[in-house]
C-alpha atoms as a PDB file:
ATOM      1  CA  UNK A   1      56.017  13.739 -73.083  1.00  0.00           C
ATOM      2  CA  UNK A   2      56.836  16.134 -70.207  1.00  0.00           C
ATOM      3  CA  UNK A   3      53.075  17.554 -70.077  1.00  0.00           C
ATOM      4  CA  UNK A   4      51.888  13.929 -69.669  1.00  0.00           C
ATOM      5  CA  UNK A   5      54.389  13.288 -66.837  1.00  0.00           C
ATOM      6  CA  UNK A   6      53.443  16.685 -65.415  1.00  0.00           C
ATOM      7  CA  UNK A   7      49.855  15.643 -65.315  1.00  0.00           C
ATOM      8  CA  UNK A   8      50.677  12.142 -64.005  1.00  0.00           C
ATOM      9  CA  UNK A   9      52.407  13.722 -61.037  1.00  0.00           C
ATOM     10  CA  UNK A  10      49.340  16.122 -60.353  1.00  0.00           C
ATOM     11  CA  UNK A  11      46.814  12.945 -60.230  1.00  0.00           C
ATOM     12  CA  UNK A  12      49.159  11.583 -57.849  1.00  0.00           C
ATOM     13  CA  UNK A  13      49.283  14.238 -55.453  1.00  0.00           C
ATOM     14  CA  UNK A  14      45.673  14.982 -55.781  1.00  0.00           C
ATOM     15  CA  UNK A  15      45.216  10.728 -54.469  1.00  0.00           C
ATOM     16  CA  UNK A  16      47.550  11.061 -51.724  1.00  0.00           C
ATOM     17  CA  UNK A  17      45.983  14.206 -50.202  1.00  0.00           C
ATOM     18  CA  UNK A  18      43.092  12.716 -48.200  1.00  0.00           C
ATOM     19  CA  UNK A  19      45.745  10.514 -46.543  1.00  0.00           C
ATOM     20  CA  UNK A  20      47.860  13.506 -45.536  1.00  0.00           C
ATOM     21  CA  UNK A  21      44.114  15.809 -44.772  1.00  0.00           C
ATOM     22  CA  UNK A  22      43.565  12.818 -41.878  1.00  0.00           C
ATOM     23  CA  UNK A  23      46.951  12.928 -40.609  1.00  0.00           C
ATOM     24  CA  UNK A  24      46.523  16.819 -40.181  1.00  0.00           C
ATOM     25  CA  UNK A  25      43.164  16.088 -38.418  1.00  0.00           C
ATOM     26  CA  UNK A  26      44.834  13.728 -35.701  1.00  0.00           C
ATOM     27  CA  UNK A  27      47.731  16.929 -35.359  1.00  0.00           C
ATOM     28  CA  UNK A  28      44.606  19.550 -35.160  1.00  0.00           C
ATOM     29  CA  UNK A  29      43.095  18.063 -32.537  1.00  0.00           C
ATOM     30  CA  UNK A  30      45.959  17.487 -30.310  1.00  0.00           C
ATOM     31  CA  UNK A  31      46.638  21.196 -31.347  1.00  0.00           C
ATOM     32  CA  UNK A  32      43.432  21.872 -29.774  1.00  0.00           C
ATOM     33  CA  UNK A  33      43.211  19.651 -26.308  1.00  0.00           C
ATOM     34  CA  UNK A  34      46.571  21.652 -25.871  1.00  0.00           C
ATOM     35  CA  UNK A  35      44.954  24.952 -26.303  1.00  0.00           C
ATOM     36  CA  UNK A  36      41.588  23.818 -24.248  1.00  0.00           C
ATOM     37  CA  UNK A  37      43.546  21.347 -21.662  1.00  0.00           C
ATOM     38  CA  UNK A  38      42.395  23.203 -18.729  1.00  0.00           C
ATOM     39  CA  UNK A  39      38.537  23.758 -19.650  1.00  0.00           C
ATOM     40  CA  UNK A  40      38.401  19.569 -20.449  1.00  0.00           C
ATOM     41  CA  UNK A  41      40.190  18.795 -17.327  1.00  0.00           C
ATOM     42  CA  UNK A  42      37.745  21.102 -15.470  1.00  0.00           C
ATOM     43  CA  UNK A  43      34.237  19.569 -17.408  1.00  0.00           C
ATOM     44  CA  UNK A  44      35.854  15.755 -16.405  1.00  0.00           C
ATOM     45  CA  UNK A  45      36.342  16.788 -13.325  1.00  0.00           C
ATOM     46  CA  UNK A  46      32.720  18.483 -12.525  1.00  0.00           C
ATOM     47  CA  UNK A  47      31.687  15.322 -14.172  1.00  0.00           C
ATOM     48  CA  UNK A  48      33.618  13.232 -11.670  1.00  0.00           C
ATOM     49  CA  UNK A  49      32.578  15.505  -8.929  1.00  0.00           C
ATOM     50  CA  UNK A  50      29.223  15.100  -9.269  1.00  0.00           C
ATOM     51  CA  UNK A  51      29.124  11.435  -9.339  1.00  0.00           C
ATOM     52  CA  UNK A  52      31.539  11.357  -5.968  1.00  0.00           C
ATOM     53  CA  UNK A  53      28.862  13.402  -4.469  1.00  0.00           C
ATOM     54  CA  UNK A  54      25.854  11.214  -5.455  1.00  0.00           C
ATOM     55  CA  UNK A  55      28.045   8.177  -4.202  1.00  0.00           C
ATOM     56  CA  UNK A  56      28.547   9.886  -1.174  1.00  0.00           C
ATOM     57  CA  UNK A  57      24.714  10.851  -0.505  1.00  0.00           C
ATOM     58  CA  UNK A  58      23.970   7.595  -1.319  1.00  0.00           C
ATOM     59  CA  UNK A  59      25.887   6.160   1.311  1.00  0.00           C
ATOM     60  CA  UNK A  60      24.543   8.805   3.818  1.00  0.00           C
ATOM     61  CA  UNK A  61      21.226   8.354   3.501  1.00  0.00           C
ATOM     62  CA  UNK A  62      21.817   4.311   3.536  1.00  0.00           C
ATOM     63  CA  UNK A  63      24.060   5.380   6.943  1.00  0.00           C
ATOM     64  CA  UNK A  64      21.082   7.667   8.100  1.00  0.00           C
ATOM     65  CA  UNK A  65      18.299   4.882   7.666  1.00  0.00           C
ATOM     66  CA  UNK A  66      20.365   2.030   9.726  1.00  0.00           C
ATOM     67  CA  UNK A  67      20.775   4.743  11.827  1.00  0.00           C
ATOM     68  CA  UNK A  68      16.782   5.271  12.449  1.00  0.00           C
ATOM     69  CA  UNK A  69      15.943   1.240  12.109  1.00  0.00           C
ATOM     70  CA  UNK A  70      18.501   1.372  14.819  1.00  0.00           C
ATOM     71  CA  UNK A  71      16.637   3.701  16.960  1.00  0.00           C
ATOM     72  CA  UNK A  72      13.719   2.424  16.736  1.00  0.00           C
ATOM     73  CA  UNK A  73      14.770  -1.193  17.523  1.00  0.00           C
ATOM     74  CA  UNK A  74      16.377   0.207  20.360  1.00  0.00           C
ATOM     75  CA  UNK A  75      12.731   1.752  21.767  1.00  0.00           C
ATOM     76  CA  UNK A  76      10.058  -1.438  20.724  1.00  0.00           C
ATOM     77  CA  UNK A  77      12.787  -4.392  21.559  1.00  0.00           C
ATOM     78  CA  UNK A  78      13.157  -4.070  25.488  1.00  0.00           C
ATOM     79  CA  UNK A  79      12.463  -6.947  27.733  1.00  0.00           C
ATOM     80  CA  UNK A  80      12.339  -7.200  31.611  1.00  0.00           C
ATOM     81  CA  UNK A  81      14.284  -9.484  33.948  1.00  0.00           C
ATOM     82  CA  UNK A  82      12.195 -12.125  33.001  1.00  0.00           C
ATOM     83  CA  UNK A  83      12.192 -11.525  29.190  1.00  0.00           C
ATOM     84  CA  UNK A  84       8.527 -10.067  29.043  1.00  0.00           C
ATOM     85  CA  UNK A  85       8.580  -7.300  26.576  1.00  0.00           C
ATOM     86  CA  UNK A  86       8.497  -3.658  27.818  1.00  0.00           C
ATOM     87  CA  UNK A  87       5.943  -1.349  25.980  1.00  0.00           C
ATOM     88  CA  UNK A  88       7.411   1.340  24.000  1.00  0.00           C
ATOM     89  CA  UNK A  89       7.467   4.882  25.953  1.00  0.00           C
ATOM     90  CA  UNK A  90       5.169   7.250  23.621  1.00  0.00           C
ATOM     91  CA  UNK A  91       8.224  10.258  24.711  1.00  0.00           C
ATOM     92  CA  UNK A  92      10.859   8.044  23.290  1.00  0.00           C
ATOM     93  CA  UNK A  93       8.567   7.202  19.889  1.00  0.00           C
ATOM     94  CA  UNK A  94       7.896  10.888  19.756  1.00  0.00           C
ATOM     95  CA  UNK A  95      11.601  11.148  19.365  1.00  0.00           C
ATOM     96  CA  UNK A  96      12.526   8.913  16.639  1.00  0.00           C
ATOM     97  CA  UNK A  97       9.752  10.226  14.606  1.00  0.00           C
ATOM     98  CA  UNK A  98      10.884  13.483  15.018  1.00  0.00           C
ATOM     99  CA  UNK A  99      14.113  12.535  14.698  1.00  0.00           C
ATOM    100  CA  UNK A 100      14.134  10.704  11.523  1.00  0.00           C
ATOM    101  CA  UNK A 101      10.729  12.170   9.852  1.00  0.00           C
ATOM    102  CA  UNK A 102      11.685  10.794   6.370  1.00  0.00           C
ATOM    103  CA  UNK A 103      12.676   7.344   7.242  1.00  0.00           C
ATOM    104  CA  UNK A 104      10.270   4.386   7.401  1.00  0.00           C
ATOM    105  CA  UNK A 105      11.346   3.806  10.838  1.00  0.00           C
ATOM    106  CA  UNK A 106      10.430   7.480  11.807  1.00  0.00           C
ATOM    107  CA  UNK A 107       6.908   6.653   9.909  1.00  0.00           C
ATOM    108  CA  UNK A 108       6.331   3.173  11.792  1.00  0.00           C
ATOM    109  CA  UNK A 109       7.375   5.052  15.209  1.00  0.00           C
ATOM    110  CA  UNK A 110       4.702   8.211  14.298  1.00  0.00           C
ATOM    111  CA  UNK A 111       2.312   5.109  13.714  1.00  0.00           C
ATOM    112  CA  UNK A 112       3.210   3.606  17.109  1.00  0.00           C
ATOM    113  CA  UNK A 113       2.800   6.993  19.227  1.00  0.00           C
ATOM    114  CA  UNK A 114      -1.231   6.406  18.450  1.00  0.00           C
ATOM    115  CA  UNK A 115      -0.882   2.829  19.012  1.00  0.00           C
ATOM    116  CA  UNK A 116       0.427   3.215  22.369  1.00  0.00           C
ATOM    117  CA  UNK A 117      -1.446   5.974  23.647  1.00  0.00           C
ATOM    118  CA  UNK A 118      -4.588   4.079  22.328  1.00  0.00           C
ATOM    119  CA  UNK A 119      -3.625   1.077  24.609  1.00  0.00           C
ATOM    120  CA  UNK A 120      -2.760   3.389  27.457  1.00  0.00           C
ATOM    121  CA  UNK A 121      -6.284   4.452  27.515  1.00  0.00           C
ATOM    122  CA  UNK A 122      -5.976   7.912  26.333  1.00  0.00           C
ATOM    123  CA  UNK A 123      -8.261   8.090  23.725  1.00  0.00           C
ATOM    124  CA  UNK A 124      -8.155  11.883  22.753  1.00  0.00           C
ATOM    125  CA  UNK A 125      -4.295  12.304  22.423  1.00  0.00           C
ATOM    126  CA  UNK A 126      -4.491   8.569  20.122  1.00  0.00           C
ATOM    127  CA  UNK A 127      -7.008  10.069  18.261  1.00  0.00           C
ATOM    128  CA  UNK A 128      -4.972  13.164  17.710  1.00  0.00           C
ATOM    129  CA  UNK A 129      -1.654  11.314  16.578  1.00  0.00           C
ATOM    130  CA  UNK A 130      -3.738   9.239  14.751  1.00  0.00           C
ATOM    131  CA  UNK A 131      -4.963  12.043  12.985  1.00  0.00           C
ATOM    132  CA  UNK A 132      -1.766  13.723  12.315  1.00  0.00           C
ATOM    133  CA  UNK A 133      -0.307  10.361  11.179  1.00  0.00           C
ATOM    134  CA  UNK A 134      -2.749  10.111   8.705  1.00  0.00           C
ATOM    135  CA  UNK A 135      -2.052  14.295   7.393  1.00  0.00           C
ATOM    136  CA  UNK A 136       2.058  13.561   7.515  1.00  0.00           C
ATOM    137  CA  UNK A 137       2.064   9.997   5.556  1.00  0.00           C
ATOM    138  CA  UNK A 138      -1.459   9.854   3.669  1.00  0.00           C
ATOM    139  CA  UNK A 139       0.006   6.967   1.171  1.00  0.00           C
ATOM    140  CA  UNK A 140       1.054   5.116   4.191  1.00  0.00           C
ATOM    141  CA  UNK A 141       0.370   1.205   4.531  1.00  0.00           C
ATOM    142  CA  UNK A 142      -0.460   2.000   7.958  1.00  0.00           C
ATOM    143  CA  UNK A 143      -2.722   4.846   6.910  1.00  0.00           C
ATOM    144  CA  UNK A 144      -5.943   2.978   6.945  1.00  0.00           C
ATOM    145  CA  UNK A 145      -4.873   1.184  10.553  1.00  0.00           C
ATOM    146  CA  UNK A 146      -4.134   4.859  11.670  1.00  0.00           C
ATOM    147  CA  UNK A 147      -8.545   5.799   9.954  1.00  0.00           C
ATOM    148  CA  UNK A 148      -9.507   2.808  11.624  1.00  0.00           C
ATOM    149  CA  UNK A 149      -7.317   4.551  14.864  1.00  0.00           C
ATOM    150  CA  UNK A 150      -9.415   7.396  14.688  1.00  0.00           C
ATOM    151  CA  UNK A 151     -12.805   5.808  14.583  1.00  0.00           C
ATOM    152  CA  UNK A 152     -11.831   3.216  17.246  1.00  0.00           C
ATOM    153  CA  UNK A 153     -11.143   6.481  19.339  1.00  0.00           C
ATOM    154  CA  UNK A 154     -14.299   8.075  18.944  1.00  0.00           C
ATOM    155  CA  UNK A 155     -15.861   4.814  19.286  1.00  0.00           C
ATOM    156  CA  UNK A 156     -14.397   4.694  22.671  1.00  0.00           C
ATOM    157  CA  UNK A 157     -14.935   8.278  23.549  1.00  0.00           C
ATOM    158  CA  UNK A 158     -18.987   7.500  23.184  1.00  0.00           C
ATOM    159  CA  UNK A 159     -19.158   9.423  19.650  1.00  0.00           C
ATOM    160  CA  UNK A 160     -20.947   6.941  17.879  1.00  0.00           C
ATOM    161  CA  UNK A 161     -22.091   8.818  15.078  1.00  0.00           C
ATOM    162  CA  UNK A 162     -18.691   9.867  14.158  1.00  0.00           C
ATOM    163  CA  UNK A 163     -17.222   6.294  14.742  1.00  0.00           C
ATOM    164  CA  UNK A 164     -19.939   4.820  12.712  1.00  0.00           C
ATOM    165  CA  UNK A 165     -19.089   6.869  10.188  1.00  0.00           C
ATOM    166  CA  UNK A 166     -15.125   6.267  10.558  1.00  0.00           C
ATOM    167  CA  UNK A 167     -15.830   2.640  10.536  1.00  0.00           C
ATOM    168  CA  UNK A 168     -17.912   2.870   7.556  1.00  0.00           C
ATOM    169  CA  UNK A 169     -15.002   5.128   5.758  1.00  0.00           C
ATOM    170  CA  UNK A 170     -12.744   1.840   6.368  1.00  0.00           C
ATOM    171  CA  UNK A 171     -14.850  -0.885   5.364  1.00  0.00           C
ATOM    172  CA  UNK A 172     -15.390   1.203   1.573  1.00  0.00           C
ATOM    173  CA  UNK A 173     -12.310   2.478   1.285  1.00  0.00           C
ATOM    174  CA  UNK A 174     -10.068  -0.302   2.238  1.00  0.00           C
ATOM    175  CA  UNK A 175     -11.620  -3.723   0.768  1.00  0.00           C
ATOM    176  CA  UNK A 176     -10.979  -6.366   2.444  1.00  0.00           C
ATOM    177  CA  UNK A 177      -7.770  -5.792   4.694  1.00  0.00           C
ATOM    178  CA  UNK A 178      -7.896  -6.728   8.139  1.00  0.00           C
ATOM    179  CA  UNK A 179      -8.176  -3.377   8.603  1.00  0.00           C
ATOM    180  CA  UNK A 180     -11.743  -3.358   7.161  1.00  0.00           C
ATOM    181  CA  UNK A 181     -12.979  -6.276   8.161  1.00  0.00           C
ATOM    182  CA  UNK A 182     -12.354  -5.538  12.185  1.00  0.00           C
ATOM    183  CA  UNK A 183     -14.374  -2.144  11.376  1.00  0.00           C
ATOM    184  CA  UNK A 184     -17.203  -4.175   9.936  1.00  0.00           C
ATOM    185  CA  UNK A 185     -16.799  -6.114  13.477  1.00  0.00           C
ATOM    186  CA  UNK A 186     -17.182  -2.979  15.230  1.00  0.00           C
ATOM    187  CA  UNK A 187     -19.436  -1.098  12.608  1.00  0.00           C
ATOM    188  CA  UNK A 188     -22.629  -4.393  13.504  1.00  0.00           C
ATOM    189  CA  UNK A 189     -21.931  -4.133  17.199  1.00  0.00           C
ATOM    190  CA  UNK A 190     -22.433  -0.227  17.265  1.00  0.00           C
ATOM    191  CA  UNK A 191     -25.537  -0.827  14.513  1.00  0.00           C
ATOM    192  CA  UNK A 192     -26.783  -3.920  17.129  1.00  0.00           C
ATOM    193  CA  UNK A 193     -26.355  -1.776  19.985  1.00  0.00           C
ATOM    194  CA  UNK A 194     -27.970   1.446  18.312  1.00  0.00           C
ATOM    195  CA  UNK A 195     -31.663  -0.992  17.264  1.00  0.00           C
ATOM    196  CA  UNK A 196     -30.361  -1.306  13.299  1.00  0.00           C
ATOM    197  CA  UNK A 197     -30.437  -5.117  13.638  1.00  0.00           C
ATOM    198  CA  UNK A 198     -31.339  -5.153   9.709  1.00  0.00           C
ATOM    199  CA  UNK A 199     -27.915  -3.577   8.637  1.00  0.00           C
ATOM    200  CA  UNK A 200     -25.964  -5.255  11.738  1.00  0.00           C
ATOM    201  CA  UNK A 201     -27.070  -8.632  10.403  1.00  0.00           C
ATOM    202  CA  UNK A 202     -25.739  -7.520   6.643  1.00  0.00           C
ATOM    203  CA  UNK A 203     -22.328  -6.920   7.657  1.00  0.00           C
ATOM    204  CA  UNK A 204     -22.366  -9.989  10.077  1.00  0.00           C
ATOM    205  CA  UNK A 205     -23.125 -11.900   7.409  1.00  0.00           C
ATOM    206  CA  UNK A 206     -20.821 -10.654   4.540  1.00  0.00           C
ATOM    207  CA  UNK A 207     -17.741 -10.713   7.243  1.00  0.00           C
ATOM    208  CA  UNK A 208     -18.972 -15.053   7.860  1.00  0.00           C
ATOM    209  CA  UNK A 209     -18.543 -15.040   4.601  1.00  0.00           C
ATOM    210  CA  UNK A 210     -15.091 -14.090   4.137  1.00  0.00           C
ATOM    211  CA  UNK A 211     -12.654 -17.337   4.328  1.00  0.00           C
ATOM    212  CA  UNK A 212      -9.428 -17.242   6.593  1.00  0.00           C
ATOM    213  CA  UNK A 213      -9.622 -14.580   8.797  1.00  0.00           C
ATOM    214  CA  UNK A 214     -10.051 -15.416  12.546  1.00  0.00           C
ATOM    215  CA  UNK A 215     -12.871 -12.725  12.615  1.00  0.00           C
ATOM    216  CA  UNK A 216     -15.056 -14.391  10.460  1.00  0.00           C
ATOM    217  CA  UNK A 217     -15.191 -16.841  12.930  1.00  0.00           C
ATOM    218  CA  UNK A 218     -16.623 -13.949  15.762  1.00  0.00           C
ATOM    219  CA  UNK A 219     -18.809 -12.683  13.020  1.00  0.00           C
ATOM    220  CA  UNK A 220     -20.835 -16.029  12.784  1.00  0.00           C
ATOM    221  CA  UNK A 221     -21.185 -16.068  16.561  1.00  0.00           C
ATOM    222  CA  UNK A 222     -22.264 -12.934  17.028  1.00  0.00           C
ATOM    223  CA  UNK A 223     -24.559 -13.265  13.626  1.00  0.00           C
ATOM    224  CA  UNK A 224     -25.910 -16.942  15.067  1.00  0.00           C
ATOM    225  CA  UNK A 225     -26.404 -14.775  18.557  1.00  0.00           C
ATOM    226  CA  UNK A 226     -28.614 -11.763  16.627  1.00  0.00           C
ATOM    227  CA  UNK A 227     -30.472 -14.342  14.403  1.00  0.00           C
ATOM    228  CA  UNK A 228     -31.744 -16.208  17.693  1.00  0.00           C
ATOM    229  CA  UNK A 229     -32.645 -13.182  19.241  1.00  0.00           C
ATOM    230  CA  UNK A 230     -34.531 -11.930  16.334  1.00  0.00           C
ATOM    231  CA  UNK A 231     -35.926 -14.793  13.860  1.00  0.00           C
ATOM    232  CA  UNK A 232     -37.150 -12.495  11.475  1.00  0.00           C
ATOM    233  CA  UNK A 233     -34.087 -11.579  10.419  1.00  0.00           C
ATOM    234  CA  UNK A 234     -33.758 -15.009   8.993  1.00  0.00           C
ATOM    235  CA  UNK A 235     -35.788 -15.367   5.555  1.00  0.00           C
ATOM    236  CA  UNK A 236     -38.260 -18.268   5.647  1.00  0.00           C
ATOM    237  CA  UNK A 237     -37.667 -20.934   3.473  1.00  0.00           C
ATOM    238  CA  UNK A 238     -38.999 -20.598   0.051  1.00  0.00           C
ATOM    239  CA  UNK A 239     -42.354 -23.259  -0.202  1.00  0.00           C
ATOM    240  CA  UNK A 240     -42.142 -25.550  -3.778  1.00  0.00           C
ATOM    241  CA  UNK A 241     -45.355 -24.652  -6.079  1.00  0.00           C
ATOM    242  CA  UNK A 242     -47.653 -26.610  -5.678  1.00  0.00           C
ATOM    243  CA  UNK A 243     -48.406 -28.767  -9.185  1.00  0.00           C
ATOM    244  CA  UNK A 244     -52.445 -28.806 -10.220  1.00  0.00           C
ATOM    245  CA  UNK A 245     -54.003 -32.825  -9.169  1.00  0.00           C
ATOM    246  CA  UNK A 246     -56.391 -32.101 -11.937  1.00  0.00           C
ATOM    247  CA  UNK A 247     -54.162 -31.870 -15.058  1.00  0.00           C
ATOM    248  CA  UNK A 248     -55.340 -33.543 -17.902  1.00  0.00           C
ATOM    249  CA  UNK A 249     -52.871 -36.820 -18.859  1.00  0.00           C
ATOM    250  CA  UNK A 250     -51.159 -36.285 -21.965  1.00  0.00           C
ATOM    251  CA  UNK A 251     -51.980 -38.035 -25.039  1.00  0.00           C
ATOM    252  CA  UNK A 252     -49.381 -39.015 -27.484  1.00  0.00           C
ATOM    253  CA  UNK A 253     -49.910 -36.913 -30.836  1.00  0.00           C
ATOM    254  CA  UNK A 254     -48.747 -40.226 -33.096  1.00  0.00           C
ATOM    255  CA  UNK A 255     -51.491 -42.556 -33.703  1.00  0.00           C
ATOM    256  CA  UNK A 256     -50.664 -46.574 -33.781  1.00  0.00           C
ATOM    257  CA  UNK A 257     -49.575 -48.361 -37.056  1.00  0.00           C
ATOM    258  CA  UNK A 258     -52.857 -50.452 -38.519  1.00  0.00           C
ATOM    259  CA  UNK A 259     -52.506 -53.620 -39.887  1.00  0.00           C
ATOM    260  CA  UNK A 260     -54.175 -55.077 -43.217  1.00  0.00           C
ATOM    261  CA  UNK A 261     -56.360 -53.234 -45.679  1.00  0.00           C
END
């Protein structure tokens, strides 16, 4: 009787240890945060650190580019006494490029210095900022105004070859943005002016052809202009063949029902 009750008791400790193994685990672990508090707290708080710091360049880079849209406002938007706009001085877009080369207000104003000097007259030093537009932001959207920049430059500077070339690099590489349609504009008057009338007349006529744009409209005048002044650009009209007046009629193949025997 006593060895069964002494075997009953052993069963029943053997049950009730996983319950007490699980308490110990809750006690072992605060055991060991004790032991390890410091080297936690410190992970949490590089942790929280880091986060603070990405928080705070967030907010200094959002800072920094009101700061340059600022800037630049600040140079395009002045008006005169009489509320005429002012041009932007190519000194003061120099600056906020300079200024804020990473921004896309520092990229439009980079765009702007060739812009400017381009309408200013001075062809070489637009061609130049142009060109170093085009090596500091080559996945620009302005990049292919800043090719067709360069070629509109050289175009103006009487080197045709180059320009043609430019204009040509525009109209492939660009589709059909504005962008490439003005260079196929310029590209037929350069080709008119240089004798190609053949190849001015093609790009004329694919640029009428293009629906919506205001220089389609130029395009057909000038094309209407270049077809008048040489006809033979214009294809004559294709002449119907002529059908033989000596044909044979035809005969129906099924003969006609007889009647009786």
């Amino acid at each position: 009787m006593s060895s069964k009750t002494n075997k009953d008791k052993a069963d029943s400790k053997e049950q009730q240890a996983p319950s007490l193994e699980a308490g110990d685990y809750f006690f072992q672990f605060m055991g060991w945060l004790e032991r390890n508090l410091k080297a936690v707290c410190t992970g949490a708080g590089v942790i929280a650190l880091a986060g603070f710091m990405m928080y705070v360049s967030k907010q200094a880079a959002m800072a920094k580019t009101i700061e340059a849209n600022g800037a630049l406002i600040g140079v395009t938007q002045k008006f005169d006494a009489e509320g005429q706009p002012i041009p932007p001085g190519v000194d003061d877009l120099k600056q906020v490029a300079s200024q804020y080369p990473e921004s896309s207000a520092g990229e439009r104003a980079s765009y702007l210095v060739g812009h400017t000097l381009f309408q200013k007259n001075e062809y070489d030093a637009a061609k130049s900022a142009f060109e170093s537009f085009i090596t500091s932001y080559p996945n620009s959207v302005f990049v292919a105004g800043a090719h067709l920049g360069v070629a509109a430059c050289q175009d103006s500077l009487g080197m045709t070859d180059a320009a043609i070339e430019g204009y040509k690099k525009v109209v492939s590489g660009y589709g059909t943005t504005h962008e490439a349609l003005e260079a196929k504009l310029k590209l037929a008057t350069l080709l008119q002016q240089g004798g190609d009338f053949k190849q001015a007349h093609s790009y004329l006529k694919e640029l009428s052809a293009e629906q919506g744009s205001m220089l389609s409209f130029y395009a057909m005048q000038k094309q209407s202009k270049l077809e008048e002044d040489h006809p033979e650009l214009v294809p004559a009209p294709a002449v119907p063949e002529a059908t033989s007046t000596n044909a044979l009629p035809q005969i129906p193949l099924t003969l006609p029902e007889l009647n009786g025997n």
